[in-house]
Each structure stands twice: as structure tokens, then as C-alpha cells.
PDB file of N, CA and C in Angstrom:
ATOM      1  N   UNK A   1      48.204 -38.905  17.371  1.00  0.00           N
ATOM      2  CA  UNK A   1      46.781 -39.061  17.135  1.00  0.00           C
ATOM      3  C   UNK A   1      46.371 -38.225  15.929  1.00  0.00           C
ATOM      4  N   UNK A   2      45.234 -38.736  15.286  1.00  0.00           N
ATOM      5  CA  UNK A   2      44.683 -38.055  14.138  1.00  0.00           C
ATOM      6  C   UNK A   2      43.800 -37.073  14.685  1.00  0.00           C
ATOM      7  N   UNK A   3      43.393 -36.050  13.084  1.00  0.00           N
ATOM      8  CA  UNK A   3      42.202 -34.997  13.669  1.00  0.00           C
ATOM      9  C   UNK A   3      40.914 -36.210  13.080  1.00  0.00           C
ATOM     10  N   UNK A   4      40.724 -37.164  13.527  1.00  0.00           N
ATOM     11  CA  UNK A   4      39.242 -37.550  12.781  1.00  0.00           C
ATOM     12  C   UNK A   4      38.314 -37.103  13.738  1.00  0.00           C
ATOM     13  N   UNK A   5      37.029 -36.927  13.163  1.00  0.00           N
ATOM     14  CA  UNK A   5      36.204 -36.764  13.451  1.00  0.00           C
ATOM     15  C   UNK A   5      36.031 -37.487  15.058  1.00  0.00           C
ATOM     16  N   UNK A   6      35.406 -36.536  15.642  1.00  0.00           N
ATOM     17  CA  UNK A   6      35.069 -37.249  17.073  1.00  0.00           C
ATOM     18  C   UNK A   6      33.391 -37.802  17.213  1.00  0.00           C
ATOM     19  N   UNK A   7      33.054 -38.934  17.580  1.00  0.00           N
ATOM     20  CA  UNK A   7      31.461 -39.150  17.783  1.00  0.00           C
ATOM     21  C   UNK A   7      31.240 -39.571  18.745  1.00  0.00           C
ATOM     22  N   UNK A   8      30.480 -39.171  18.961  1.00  0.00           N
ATOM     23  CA  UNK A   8      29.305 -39.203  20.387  1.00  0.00           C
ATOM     24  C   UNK A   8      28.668 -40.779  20.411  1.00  0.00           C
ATOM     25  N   UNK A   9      28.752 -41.474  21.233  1.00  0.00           N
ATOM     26  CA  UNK A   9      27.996 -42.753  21.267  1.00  0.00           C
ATOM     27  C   UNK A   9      27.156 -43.227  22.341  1.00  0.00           C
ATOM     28  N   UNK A  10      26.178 -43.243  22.485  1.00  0.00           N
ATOM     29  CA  UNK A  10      25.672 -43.569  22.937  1.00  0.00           C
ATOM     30  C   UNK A  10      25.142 -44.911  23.794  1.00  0.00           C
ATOM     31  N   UNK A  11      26.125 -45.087  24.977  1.00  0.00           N
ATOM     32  CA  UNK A  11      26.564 -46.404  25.824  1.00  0.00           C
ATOM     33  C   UNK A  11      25.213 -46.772  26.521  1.00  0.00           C
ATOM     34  N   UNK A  12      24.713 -47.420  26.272  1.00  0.00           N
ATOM     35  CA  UNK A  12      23.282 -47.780  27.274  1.00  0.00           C
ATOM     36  C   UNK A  12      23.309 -48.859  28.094  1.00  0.00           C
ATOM     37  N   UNK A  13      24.433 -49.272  28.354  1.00  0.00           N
ATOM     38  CA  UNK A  13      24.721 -50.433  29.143  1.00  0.00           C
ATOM     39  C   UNK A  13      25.139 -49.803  30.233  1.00  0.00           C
ATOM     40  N   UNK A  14      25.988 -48.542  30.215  1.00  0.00           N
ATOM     41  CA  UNK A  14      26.774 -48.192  31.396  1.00  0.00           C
ATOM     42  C   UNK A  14      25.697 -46.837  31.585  1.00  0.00           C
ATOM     43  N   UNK A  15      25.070 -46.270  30.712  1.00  0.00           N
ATOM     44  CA  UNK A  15      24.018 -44.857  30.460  1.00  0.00           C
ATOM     45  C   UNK A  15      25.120 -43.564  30.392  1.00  0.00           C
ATOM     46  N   UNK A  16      25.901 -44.137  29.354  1.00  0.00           N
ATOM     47  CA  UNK A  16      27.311 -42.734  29.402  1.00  0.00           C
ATOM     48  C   UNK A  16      27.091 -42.349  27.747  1.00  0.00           C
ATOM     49  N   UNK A  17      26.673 -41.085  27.307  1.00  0.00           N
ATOM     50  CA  UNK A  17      27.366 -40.294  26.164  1.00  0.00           C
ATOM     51  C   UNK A  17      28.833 -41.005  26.273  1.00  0.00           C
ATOM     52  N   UNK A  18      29.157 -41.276  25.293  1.00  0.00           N
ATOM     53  CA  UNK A  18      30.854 -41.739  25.223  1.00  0.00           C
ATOM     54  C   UNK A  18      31.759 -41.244  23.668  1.00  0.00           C
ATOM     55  N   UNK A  19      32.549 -40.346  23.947  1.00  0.00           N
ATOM     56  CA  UNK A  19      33.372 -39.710  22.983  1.00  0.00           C
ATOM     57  C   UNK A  19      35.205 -40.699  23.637  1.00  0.00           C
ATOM     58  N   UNK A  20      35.650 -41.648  22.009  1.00  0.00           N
ATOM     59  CA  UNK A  20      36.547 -41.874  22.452  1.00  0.00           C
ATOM     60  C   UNK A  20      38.049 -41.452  21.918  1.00  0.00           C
ATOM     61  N   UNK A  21      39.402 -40.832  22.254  1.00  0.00           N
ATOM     62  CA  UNK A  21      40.219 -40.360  21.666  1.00  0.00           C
ATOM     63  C   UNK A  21      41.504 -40.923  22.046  1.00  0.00           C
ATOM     64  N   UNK A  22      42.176 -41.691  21.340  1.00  0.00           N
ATOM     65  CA  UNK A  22      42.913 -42.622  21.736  1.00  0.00           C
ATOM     66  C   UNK A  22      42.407 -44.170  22.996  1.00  0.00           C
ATOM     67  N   UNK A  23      43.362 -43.807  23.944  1.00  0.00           N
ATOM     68  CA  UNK A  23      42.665 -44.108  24.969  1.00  0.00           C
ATOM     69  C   UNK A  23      42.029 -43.922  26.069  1.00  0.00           C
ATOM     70  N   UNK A  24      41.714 -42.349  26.120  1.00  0.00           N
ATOM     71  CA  UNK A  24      41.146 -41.581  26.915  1.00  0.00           C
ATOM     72  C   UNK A  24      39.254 -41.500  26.858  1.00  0.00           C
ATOM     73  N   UNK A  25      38.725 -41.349  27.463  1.00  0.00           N
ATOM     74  CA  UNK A  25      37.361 -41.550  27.168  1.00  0.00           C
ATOM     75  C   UNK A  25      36.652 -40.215  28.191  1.00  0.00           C
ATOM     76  N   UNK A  26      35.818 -39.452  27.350  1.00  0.00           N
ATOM     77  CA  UNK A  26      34.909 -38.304  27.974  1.00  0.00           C
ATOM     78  C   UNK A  26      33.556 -38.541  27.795  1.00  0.00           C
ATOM     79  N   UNK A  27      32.703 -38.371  28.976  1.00  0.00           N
ATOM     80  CA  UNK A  27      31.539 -39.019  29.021  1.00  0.00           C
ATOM     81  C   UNK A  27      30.716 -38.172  29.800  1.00  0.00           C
ATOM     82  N   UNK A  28      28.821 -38.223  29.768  1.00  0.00           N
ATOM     83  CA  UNK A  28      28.408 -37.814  30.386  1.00  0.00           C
ATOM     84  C   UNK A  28      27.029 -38.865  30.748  1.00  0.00           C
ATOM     85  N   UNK A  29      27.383 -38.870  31.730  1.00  0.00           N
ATOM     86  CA  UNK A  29      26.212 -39.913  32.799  1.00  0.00           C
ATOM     87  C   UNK A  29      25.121 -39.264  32.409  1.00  0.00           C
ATOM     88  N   UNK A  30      23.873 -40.282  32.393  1.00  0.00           N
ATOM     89  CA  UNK A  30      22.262 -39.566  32.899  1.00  0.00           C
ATOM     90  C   UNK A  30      21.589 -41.202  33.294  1.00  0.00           C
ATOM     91  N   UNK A  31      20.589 -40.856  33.989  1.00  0.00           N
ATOM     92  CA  UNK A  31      19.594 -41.496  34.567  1.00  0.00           C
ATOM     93  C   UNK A  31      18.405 -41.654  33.692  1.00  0.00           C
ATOM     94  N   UNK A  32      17.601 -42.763  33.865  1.00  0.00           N
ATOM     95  CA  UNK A  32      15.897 -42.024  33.006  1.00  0.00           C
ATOM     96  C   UNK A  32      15.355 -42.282  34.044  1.00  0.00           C
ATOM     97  N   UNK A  33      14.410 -41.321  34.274  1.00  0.00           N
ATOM     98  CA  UNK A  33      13.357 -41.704  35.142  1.00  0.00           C
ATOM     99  C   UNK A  33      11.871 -41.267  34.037  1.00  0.00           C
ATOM    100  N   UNK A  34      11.030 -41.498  34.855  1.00  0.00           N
ATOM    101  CA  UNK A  34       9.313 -41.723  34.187  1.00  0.00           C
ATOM    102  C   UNK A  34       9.209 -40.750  33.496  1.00  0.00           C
ATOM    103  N   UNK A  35       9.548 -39.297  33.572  1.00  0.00           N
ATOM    104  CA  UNK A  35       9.147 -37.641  33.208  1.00  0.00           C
ATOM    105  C   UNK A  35      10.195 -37.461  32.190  1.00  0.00           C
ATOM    106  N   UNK A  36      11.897 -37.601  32.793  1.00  0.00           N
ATOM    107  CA  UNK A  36      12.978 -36.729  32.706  1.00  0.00           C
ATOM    108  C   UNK A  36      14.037 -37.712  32.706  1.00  0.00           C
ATOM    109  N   UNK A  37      15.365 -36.969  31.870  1.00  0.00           N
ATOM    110  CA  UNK A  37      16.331 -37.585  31.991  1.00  0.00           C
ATOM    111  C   UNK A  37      17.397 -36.477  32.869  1.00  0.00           C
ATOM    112  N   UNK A  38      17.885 -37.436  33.905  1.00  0.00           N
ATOM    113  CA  UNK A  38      19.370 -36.573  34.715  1.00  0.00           C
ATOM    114  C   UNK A  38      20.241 -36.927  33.925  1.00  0.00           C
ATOM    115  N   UNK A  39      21.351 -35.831  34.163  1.00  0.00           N
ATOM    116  CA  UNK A  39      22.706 -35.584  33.575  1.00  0.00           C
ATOM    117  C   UNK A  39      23.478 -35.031  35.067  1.00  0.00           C
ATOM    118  N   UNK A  40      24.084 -36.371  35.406  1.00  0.00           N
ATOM    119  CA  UNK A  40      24.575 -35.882  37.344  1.00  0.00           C
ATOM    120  C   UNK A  40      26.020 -35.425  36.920  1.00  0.00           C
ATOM    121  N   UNK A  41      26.617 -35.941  35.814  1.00  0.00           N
ATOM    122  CA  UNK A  41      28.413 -36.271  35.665  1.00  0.00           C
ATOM    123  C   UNK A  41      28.538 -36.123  34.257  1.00  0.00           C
ATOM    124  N   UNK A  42      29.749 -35.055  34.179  1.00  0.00           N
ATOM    125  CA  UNK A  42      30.467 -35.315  32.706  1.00  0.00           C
ATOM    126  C   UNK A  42      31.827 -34.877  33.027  1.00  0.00           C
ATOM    127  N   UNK A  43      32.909 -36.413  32.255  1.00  0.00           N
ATOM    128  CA  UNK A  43      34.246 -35.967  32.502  1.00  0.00           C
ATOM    129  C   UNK A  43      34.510 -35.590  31.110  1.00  0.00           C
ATOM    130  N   UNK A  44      35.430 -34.312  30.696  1.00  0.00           N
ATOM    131  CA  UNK A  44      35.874 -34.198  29.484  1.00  0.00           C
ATOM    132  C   UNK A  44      37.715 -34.280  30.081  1.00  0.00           C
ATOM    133  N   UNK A  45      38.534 -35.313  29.477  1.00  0.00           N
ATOM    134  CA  UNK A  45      39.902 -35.719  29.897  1.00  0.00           C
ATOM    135  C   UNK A  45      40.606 -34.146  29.367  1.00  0.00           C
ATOM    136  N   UNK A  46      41.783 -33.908  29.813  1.00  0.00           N
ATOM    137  CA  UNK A  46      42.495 -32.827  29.379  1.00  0.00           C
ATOM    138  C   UNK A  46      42.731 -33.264  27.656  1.00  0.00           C
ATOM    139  N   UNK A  47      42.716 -34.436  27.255  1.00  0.00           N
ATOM    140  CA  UNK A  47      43.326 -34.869  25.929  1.00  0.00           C
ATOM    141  C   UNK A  47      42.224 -34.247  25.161  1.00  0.00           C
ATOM    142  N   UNK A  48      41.257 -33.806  25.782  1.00  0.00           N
ATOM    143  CA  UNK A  48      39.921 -33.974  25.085  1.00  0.00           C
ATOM    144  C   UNK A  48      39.839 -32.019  24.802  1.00  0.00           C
ATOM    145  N   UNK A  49      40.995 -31.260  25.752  1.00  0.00           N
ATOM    146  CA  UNK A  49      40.800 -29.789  25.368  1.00  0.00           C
ATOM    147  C   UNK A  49      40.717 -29.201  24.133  1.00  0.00           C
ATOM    148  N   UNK A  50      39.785 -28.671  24.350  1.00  0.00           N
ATOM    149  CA  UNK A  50      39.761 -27.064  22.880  1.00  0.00           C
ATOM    150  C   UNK A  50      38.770 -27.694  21.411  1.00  0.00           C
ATOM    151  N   UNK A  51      38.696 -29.065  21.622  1.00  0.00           N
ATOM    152  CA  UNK A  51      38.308 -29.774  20.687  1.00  0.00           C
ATOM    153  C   UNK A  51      36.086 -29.452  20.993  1.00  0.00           C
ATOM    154  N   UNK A  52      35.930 -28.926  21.695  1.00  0.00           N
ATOM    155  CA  UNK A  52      34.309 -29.231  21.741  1.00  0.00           C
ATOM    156  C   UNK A  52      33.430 -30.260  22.120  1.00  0.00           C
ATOM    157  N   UNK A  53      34.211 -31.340  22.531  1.00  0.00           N
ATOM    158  CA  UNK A  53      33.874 -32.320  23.502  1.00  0.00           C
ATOM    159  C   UNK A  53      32.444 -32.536  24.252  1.00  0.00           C
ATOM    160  N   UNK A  54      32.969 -31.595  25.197  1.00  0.00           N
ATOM    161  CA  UNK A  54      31.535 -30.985  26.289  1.00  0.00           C
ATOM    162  C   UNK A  54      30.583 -30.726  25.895  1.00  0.00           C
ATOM    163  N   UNK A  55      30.551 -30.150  24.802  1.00  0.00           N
ATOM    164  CA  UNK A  55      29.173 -29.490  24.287  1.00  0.00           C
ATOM    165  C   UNK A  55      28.511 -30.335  23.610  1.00  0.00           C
ATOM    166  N   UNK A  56      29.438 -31.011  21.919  1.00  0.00           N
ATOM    167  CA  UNK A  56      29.287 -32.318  21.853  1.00  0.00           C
ATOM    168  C   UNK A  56      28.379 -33.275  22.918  1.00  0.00           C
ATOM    169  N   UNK A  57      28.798 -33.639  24.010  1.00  0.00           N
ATOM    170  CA  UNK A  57      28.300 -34.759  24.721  1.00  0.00           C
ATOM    171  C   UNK A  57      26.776 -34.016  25.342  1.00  0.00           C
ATOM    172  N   UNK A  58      27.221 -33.054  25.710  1.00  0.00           N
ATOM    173  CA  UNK A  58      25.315 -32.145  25.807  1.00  0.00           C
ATOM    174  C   UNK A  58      24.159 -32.140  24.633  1.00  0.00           C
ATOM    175  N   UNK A  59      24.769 -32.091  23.777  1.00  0.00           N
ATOM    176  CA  UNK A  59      23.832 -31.991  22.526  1.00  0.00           C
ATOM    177  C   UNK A  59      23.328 -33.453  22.506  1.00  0.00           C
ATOM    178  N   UNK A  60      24.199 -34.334  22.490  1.00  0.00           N
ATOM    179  CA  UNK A  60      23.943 -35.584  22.443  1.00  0.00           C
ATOM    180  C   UNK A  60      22.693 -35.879  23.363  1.00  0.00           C
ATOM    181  N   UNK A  61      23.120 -35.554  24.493  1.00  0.00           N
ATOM    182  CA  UNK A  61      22.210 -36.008  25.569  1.00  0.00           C
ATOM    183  C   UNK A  61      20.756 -35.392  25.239  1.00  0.00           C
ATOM    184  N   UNK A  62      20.718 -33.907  24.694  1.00  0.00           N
ATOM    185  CA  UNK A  62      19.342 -33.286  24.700  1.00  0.00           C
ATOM    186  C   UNK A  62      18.733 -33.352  23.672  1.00  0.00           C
ATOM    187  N   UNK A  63      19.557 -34.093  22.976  1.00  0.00           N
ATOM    188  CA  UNK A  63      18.566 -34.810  21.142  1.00  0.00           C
ATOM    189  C   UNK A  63      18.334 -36.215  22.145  1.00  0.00           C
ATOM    190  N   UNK A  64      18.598 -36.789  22.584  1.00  0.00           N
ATOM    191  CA  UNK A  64      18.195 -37.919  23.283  1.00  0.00           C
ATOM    192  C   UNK A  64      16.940 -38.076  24.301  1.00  0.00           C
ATOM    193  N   UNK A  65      16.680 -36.829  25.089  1.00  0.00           N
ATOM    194  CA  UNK A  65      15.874 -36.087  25.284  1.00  0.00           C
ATOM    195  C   UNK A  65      14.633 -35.970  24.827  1.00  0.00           C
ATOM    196  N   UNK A  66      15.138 -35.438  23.461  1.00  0.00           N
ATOM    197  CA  UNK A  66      13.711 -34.753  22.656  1.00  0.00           C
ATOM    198  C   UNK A  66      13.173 -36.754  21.565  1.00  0.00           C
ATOM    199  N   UNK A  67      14.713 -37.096  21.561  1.00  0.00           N
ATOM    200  CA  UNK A  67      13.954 -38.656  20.727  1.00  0.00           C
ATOM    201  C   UNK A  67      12.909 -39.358  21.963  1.00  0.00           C
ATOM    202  N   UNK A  68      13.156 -38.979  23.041  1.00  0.00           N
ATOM    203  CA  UNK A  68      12.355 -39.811  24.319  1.00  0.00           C
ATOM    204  C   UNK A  68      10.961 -39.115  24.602  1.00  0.00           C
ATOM    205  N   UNK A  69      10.861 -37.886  24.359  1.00  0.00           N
ATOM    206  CA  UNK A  69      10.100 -37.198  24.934  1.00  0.00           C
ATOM    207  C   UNK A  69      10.582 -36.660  26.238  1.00  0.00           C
ATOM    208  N   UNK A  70      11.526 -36.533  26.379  1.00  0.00           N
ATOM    209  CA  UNK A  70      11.803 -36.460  28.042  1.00  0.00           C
ATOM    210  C   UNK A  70      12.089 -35.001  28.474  1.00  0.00           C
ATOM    211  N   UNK A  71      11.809 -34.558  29.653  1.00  0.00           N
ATOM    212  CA  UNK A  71      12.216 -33.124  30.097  1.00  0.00           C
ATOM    213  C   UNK A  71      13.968 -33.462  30.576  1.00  0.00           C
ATOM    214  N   UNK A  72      14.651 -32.781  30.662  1.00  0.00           N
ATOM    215  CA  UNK A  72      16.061 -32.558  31.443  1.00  0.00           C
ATOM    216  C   UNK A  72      16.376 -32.016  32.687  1.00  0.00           C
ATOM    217  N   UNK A  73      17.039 -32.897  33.570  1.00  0.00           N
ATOM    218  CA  UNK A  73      17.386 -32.380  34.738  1.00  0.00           C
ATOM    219  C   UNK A  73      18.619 -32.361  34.886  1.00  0.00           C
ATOM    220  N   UNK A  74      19.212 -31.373  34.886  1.00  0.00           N
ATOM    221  CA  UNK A  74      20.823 -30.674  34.739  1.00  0.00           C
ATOM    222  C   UNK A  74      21.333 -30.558  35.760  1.00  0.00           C
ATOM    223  N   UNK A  75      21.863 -31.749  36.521  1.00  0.00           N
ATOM    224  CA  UNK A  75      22.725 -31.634  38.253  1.00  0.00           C
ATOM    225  C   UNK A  75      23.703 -31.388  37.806  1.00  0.00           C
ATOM    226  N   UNK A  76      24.297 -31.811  36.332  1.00  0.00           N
ATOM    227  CA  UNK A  76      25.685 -31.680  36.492  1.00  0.00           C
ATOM    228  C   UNK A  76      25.984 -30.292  35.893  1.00  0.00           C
ATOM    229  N   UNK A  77      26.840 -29.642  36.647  1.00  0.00           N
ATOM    230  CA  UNK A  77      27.203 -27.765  37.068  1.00  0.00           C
ATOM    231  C   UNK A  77      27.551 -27.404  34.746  1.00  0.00           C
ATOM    232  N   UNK A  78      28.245 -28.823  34.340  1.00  0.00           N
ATOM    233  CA  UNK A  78      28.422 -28.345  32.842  1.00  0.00           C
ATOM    234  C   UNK A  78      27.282 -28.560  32.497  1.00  0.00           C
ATOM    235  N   UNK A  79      26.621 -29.172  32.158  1.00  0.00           N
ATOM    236  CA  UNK A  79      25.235 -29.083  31.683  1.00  0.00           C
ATOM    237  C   UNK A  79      24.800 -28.280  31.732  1.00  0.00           C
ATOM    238  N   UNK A  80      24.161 -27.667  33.260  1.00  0.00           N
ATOM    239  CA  UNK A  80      23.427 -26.978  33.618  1.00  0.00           C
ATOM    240  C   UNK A  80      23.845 -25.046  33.083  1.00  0.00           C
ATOM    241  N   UNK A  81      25.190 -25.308  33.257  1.00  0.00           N
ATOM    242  CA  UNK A  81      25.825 -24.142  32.732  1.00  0.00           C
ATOM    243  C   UNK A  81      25.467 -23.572  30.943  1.00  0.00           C
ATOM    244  N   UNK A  82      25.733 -24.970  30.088  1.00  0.00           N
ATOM    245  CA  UNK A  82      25.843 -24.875  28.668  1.00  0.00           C
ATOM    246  C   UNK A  82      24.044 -24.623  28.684  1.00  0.00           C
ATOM    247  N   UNK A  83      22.986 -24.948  29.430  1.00  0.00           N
ATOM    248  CA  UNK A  83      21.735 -24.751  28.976  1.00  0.00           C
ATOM    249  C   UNK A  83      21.472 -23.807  29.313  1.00  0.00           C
ATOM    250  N   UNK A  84      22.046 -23.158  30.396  1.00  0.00           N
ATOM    251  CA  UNK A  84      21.713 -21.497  31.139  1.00  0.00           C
ATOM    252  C   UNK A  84      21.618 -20.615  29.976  1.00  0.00           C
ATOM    253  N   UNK A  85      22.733 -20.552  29.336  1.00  0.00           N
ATOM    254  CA  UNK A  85      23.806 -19.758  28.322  1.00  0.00           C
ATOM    255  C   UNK A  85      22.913 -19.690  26.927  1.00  0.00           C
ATOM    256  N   UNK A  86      21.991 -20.875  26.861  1.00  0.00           N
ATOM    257  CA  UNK A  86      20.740 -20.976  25.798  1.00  0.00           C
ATOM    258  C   UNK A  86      19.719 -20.788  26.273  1.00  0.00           C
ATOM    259  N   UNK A  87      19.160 -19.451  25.756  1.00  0.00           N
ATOM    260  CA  UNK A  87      17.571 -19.758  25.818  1.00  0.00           C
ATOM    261  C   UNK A  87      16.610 -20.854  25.636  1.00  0.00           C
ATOM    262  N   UNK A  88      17.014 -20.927  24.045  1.00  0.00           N
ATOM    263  CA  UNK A  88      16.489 -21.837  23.278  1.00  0.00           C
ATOM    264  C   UNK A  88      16.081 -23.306  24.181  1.00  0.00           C
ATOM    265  N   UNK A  89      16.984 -23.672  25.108  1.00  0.00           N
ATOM    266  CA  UNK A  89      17.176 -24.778  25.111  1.00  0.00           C
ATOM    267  C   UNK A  89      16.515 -24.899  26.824  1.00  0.00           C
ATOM    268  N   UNK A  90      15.813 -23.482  27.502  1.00  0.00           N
ATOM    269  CA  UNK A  90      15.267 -23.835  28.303  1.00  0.00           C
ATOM    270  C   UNK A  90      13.886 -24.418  28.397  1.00  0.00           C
ATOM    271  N   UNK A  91      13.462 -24.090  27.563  1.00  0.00           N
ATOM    272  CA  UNK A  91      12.076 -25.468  27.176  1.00  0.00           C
ATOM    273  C   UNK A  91      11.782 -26.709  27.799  1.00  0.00           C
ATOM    274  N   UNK A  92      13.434 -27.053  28.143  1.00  0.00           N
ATOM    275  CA  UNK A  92      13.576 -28.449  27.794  1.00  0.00           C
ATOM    276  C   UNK A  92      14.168 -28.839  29.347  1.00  0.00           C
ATOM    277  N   UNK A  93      14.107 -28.357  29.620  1.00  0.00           N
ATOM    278  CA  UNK A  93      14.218 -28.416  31.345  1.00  0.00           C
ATOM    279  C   UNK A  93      13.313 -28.488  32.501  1.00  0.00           C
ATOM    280  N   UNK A  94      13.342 -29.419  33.297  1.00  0.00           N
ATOM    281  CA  UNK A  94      12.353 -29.767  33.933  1.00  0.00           C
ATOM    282  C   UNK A  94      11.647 -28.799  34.632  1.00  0.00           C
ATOM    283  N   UNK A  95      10.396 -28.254  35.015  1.00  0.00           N
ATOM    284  CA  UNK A  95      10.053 -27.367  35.924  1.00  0.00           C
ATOM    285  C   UNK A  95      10.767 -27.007  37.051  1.00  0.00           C
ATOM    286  N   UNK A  96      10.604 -28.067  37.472  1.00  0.00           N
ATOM    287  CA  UNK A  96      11.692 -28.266  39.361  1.00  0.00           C
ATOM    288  C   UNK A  96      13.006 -27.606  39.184  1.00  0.00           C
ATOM    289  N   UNK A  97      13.972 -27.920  37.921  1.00  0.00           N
ATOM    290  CA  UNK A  97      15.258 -27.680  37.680  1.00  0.00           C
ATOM    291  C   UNK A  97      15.332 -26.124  36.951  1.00  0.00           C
ATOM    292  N   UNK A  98      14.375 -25.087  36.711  1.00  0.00           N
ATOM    293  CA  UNK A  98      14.123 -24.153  35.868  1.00  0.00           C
ATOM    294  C   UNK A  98      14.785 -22.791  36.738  1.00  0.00           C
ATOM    295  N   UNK A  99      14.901 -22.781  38.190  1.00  0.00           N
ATOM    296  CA  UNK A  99      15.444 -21.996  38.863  1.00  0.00           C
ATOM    297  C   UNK A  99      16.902 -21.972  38.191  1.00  0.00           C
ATOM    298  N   UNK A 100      17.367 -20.418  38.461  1.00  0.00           N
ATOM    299  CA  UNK A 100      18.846 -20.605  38.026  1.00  0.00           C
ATOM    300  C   UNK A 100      19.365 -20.331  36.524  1.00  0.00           C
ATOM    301  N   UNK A 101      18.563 -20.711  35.750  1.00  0.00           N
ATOM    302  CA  UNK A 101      18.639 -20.644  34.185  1.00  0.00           C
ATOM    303  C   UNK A 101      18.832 -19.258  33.218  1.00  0.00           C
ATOM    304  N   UNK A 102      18.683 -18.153  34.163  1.00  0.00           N
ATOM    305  CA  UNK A 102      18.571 -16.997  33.532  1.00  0.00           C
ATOM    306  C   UNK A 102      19.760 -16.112  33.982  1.00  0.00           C
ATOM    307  N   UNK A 103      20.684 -16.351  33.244  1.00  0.00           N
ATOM    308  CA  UNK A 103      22.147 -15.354  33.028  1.00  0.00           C
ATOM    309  C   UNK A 103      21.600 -14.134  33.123  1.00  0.00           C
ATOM    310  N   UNK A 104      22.836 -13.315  33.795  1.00  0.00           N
ATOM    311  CA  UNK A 104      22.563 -12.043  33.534  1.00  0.00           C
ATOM    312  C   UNK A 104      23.023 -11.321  32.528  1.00  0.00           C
TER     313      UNK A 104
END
């Protein structure tokens, strides 16, 4: 396999972030609802290690977010983890979902 560039795509048929590398595929689910978008699931494949993947597919999702207007609801434990870890980026999280967010 090559180092090319990896991109984020945006599947709206299935509602998956989709990064593809060979034939392996890392993805992260969300929902829309009326307010907010969920993020329940993200698989990053082992093929997909060390490369930035995960974070990749988060960013994706929370510029997707901000193109919608939408707040974020972070079920899934990586998500919720990579937004903890940012201040910045608690803004953007739903009220309901705001417990939890503050690392020590």
C-alpha cells in the first residue's frame, strides 16, 4: 500500500464518516436528529494504526456539525474521549451530554 493521503468521506446513504485504505474501511456512525447530531460507533481497523484515522473521522463529523448548525452528542466512548481532551471543542456539545467533559 501507498502513503497517499487518507480522506474522510462523507457516506450519507449509510450516515458513516468513511476513510478507505486498501480494503479495509474505518468509519464513524452518527444519527441527525432536530437539535444534534449522535456519534454512537467508530471502527478504526488495526490497518488503520498510528496513521490519525480517529481523529480524522471526529473532525470530520464536528465540521459537519458546525456546517448543520447542530450540537453533538458523543455516545461513542472515542468521540466523547477526543472532545473531553479539548476545551475548545466543548461548546459544541449538547447540554444533556456536557457531564463528564472535564479531565482532570
Amino acid at each position: 500500500m501507498t502513503d497517499a493521503p487518507l480522506n474522510v468521506i462523507n457516506n450519507k446513504t449509510t450516515h458513516r464518516f468513511e476513510v478507505q485504505l486498501g480494503d479495509e474501511t474505518a468509519f464513524a456512525e452518527y444519527r441527525l436528529e432536530p437539535d444534534a447530531i449522535v456519534f454512537p460507533h467508530t471502527v478504526v481497523p488495526p490497518a488503520f494504526g498510528g496513521k490519525g484515522v480517529g481523529g480524522l473521522l471526529v473532525q470530520a463529523g464536528l465540521a459537519y456539525a458546525r456546517e448543520l448548525n447542530l450540537l453533538v452528542k458523543p455516545t461513542c466512548p472515542f468521540f466523547h474521549a477526543y472532545i473531553a481532551k479539548r476545551p475548545e471543542l466543548h461548546a459544541l456539545v449538547h447540554p444533556s451530554m456536557r457531564d463528564g467533559l472535564v479531565t482532570p
